[in-house]
Protein backbone atom coordinates (compact mmCIF):
# COMPACT_ATOMS: atom_id res chain seq x y z
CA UNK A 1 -18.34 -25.36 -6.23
CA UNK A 2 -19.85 -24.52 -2.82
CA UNK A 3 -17.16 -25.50 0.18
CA UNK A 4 -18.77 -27.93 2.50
CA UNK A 5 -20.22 -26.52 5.95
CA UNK A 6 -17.76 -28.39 8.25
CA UNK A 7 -14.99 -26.28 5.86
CA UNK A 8 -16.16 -22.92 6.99
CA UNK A 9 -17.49 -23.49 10.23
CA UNK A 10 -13.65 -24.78 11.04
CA UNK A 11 -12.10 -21.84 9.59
CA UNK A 12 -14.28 -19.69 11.75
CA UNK A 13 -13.88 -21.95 14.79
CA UNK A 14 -9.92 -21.30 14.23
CA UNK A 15 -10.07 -17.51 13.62
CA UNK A 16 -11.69 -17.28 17.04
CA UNK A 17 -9.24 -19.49 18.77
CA UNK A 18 -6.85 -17.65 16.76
CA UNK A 19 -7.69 -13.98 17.64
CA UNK A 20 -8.79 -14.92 21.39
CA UNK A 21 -5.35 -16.47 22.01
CA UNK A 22 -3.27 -13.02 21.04
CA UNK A 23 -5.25 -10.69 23.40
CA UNK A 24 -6.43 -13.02 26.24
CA UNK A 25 -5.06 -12.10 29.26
CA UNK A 26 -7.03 -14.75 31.13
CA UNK A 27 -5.33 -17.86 31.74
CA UNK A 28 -8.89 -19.77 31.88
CA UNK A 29 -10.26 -17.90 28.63
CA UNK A 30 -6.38 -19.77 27.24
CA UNK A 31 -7.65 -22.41 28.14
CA UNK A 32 -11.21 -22.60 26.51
CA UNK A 33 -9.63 -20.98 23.40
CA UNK A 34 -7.53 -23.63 23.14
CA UNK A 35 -9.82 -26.01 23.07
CA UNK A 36 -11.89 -24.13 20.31
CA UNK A 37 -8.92 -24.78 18.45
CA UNK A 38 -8.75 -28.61 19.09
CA UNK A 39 -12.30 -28.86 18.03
CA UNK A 40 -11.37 -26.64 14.96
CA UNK A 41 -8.39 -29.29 14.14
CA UNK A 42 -11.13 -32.13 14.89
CA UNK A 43 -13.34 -30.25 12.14
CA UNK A 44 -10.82 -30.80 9.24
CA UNK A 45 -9.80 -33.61 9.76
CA UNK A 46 -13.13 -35.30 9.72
CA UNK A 47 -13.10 -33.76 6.14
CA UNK A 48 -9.91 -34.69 5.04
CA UNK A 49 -7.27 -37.47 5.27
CA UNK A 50 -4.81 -35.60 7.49
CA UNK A 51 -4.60 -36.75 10.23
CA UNK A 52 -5.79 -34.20 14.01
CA UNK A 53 -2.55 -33.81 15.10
CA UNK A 54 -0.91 -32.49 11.93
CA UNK A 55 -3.82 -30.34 11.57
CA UNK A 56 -3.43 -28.89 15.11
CA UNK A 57 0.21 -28.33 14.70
CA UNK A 58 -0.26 -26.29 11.92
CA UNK A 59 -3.21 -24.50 13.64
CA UNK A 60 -0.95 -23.47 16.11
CA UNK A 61 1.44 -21.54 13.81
CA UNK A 62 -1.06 -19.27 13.43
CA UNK A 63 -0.83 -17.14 15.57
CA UNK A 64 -2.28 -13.06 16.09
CA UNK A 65 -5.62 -11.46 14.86
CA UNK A 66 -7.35 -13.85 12.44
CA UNK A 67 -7.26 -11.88 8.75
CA UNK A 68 -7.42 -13.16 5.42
CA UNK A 69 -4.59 -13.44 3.79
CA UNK A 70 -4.03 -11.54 0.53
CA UNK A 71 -3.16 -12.85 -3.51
CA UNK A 72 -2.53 -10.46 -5.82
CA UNK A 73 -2.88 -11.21 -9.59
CA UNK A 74 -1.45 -9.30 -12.81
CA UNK A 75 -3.73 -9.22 -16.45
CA UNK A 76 -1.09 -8.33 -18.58
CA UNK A 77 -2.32 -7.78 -22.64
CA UNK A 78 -0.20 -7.91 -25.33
CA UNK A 79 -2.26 -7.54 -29.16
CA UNK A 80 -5.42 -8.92 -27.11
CA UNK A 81 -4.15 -11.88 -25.52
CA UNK A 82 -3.32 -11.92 -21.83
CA UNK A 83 -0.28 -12.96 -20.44
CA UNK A 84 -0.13 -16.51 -18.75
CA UNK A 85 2.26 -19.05 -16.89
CA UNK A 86 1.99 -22.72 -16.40
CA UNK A 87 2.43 -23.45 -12.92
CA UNK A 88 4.88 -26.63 -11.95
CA UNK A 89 3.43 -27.91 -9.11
CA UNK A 90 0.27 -28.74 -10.97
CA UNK A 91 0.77 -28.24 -14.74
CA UNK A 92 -2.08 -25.35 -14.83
CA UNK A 93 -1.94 -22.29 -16.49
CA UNK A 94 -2.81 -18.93 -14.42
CA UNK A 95 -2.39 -15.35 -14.34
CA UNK A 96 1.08 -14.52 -12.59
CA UNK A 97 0.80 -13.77 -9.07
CA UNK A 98 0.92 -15.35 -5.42
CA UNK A 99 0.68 -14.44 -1.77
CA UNK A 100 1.48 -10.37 -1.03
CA UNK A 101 5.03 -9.65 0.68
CA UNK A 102 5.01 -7.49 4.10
CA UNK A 103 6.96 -3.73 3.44
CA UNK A 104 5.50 -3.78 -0.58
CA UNK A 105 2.30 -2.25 -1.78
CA UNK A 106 -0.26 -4.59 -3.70
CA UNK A 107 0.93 -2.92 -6.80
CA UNK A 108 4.60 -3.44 -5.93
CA UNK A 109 3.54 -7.18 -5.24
CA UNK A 110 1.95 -8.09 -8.91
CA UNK A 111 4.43 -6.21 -10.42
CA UNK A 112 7.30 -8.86 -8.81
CA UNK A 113 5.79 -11.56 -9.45
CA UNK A 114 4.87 -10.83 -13.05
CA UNK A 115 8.79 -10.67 -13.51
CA UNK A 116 9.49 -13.33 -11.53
CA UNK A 117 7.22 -15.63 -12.45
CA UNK A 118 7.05 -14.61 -16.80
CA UNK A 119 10.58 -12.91 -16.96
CA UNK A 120 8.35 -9.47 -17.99
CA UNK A 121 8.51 -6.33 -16.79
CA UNK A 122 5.48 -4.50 -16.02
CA UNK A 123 3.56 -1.68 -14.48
CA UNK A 124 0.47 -1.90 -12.86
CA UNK A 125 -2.54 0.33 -14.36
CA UNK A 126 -5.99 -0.69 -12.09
CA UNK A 127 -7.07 -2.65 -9.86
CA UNK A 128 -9.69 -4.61 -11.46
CA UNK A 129 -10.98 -6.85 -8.98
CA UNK A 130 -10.92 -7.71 -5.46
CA UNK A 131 -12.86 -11.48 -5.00
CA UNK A 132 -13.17 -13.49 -1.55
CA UNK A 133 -11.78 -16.75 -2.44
CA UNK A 134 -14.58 -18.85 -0.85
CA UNK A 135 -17.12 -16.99 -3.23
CA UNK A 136 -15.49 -17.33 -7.07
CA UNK A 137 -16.01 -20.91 -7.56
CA UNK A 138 -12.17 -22.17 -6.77
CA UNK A 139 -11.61 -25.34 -5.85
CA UNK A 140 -11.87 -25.31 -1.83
CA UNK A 141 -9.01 -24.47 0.14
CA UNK A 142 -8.64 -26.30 3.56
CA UNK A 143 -7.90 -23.53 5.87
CA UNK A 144 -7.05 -20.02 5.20
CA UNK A 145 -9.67 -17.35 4.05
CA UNK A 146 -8.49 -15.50 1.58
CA UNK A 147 -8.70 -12.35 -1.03
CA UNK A 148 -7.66 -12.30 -4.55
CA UNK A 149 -6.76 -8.65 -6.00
CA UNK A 150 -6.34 -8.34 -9.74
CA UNK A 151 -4.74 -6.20 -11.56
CA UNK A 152 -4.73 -4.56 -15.43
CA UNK A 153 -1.06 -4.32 -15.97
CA UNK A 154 0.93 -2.81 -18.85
CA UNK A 155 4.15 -4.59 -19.70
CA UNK A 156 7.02 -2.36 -20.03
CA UNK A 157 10.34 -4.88 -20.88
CA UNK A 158 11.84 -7.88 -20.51
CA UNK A 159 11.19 -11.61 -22.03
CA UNK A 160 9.48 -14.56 -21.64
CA UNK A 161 11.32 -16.45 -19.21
CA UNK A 162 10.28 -19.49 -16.92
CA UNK A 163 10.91 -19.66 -13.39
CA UNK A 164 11.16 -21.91 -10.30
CA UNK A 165 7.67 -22.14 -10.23
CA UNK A 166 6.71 -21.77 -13.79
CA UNK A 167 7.62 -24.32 -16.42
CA UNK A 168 6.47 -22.05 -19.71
CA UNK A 169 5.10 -18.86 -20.29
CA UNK A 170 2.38 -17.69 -23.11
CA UNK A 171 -0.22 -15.18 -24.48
CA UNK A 172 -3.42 -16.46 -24.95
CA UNK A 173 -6.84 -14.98 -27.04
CA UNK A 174 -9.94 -15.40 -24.93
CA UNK A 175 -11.22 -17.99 -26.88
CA UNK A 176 -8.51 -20.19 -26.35
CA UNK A 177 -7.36 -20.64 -23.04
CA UNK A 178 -5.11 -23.71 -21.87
CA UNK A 179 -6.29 -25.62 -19.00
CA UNK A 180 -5.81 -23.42 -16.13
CA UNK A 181 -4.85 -23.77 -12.10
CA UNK A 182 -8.20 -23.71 -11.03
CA UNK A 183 -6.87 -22.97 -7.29
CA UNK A 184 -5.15 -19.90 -8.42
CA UNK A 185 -7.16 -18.43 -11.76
CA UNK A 186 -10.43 -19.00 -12.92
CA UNK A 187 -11.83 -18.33 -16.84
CA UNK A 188 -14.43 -16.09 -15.22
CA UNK A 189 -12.08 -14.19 -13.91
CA UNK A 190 -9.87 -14.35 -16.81
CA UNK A 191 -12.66 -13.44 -19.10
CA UNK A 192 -13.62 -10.25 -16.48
CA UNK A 193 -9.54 -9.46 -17.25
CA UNK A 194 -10.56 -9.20 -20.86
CA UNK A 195 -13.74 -6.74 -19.96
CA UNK A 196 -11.56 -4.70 -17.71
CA UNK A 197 -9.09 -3.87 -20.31
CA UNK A 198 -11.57 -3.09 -22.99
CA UNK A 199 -13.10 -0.76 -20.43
CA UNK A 200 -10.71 0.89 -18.33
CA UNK A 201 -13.14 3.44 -17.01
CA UNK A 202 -14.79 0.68 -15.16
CA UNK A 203 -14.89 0.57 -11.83
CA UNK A 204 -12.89 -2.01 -9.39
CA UNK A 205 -15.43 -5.19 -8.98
CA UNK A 206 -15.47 -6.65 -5.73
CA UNK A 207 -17.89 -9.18 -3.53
């Protein structure tokens, strides 16, 4: 599930624009980044239906040093089946989690949206993983580069309880997933949950 050139040389194209637009002092260097970013926006949308314009506007809400953004993820275990939600927006199961919140740690991050998104409290134990999106087979994402953190957590309360963003909420055995939210949680990664908690001596993975 390799991402198509055009994807990441646009993404790159962008970061540069991105990153030489917040310290450029030079009004012609402006310039010349800017048009980096055009060509970025021209980039995606030859590889997509959106159309250059909508691309570019959104392009241009980026704005400071180019980073990749961070997800965290939470492997919750309950009598050796891990804790799951079923996303709304596209009826896939996953491991709760989402984009990291400014002024909390990683840990602090999985453990709210565990709650949030399952109704369960928790406690985080190890961090498991840490995977570049691009590189763990997910379904190809059209702009930002990102990393995925995951987490062995322990759950300490609370009840199964949907949320705004999650229509049900489970514990599955290894061998019998549901159909999962490719974009967010993939069964290799699910399965590498399952070897983490068995060995929690292990050390983090990452790419």
């Amino acid at each position: 599930m390799h991402e198509p050139q055009w994807l990441t040389i646009a993404r790159e194209l962008q970061a540069i624009a991105q990153t030489g637009l917040a310290f450029t002092q030079d009004r012609f260097d402006r310039l010349r980044y800017e048009r980096v970013r055009e060509l970025a926006a021209q980039l995606l949308a030859m590889g997509s239906d959106a159309p250059v314009e909508k691309i570019l506007d959104l392009l241009k809400g980026e704005t400071g040093y180019a980073t990749p953004k961070v997800d965290v993820r939470g492997a919750a275990f309950v009598d050796g089946k891990v804790l799951l939600v079923r996303e709304i927006s596209d009826g896939g199961w996953t491991l709760p989690g989402g984009w990291a919140d400014v002024n909390q740690s990683a840990a602090e991050c999985v453990v709210r949206e565990i709650f949030e998104e399952s109704g369960f409290e928790a406690r985080a134990l190890k961090l498991a993983a840490v995977h570049d999106y691009q590189k763990s087979n997910h379904p190809r994402r059209p702009l930002h580069s990102s990393y995925k953190m995951f987490f062995i957590c322990e759950i300490t309360g609370g009840s199964a309880r949907p949320s705004d963003e999650t229509s049900d909420v489970g514990f599955f055995a290894r061998d019998a997933l549901p159909p999962l939210s490719l974009g967010r949680t993939t069964p290799a990664q699910i399965e590498r949950m399952f070897e983490h908690a068995a060995h929690p001596e292990w050390p983090a993975d990452f790419d």
